[in-house]
Protein backbone atom coordinates (compact mmCIF):
# COMPACT_ATOMS: atom_id res chain seq x y z
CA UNK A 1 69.21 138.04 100.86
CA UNK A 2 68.31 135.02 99.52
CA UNK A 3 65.02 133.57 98.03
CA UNK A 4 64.38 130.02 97.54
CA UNK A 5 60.63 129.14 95.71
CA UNK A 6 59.62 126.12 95.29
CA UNK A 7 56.96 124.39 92.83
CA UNK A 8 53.99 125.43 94.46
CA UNK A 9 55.22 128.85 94.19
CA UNK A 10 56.03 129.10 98.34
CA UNK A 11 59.04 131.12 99.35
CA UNK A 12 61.67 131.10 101.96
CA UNK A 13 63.73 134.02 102.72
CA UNK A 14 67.54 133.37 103.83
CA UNK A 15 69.49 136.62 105.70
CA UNK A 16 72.69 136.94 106.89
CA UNK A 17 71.67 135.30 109.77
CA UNK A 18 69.87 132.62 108.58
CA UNK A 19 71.03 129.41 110.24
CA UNK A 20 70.76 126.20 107.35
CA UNK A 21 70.63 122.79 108.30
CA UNK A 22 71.44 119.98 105.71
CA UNK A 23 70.15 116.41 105.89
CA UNK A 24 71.35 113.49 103.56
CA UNK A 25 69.78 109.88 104.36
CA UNK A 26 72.93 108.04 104.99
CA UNK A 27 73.03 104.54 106.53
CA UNK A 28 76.84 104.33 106.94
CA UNK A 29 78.44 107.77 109.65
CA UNK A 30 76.92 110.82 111.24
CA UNK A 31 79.13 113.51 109.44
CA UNK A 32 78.90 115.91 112.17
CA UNK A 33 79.98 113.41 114.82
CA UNK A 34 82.10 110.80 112.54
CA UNK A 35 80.86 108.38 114.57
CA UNK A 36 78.94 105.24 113.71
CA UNK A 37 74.92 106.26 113.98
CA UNK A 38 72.75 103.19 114.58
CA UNK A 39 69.71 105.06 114.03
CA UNK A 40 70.93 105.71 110.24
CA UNK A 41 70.70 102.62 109.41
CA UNK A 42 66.89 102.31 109.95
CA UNK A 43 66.70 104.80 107.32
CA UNK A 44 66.88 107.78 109.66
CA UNK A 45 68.59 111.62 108.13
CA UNK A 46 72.29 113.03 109.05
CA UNK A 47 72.98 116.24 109.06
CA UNK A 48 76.37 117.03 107.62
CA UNK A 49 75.88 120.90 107.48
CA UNK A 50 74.63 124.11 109.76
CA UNK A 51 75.68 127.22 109.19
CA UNK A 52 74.50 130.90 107.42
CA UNK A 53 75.13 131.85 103.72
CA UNK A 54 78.38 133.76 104.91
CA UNK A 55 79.46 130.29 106.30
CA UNK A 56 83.48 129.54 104.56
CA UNK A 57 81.99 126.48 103.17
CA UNK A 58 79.59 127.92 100.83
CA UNK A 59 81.98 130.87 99.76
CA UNK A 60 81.47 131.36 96.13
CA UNK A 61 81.73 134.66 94.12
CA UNK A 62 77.74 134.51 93.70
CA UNK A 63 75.69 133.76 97.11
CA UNK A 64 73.10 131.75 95.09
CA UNK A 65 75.53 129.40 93.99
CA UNK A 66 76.84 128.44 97.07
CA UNK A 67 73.24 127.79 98.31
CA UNK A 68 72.35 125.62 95.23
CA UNK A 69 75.59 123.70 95.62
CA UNK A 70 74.21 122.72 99.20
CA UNK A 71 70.98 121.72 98.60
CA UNK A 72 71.97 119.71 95.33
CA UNK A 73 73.97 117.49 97.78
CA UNK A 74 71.13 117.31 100.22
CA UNK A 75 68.05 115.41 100.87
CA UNK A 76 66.55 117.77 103.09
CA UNK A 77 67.10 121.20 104.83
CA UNK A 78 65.61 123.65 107.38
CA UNK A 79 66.11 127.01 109.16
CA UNK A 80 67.00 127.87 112.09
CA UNK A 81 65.32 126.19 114.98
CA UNK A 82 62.21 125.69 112.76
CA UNK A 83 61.16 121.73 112.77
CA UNK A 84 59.78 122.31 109.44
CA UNK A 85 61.73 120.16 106.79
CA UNK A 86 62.22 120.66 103.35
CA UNK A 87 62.41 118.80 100.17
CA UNK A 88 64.93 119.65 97.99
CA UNK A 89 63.57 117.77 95.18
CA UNK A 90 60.55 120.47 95.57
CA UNK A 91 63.11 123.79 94.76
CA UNK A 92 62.21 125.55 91.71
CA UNK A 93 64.98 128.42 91.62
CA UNK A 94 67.39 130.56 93.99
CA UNK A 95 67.59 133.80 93.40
């Protein structure tokens, strides 16, 4: 399991099972497509990730830092099928 607390001292829990979603504002291609995105260039977000900490792409020999290399490329991220977005700016640790 992960933990993820942010500045105001709120948590999120990750699992196994957890299902991230990663958001970058990009005004250029929808990464998860590859096709042009005409929304994105009114300032709208793309994802260009969804998967759970086990996914291949964040395979590191530490969970955390898998996670932390993520969200230090991201704008924004939530769980699941939760419409609750987060900063990333706002993360104070992963442990």
């Amino acid at each position: 399991m992960i933990t993820i607390t942010f500045v105001n001292n709120q948590t999120l829990s990750l699992n196994n099972d957890t299902i991230i979603h990663a958001y970058k504002h990009d005004n250029t291609v929808d990464t998860i497509s590859g096709e042009p995105n005409g929304y994105l260039e009114t300032g709208y977000l793309s994802q260009f990730f969804e998967g759970s900490i086990n996914s291949k792409e964040l395979d590191s020999s530490v969970q955390q830092i898998g996670v932390a290399g993520l969200l230090a490329e991201a704008d924004y991220f939530r769980l699941d099928d939760q419409q609750v977005f987060y900063k990333t700016t706002s993360i104070l640790s992963i442990s």
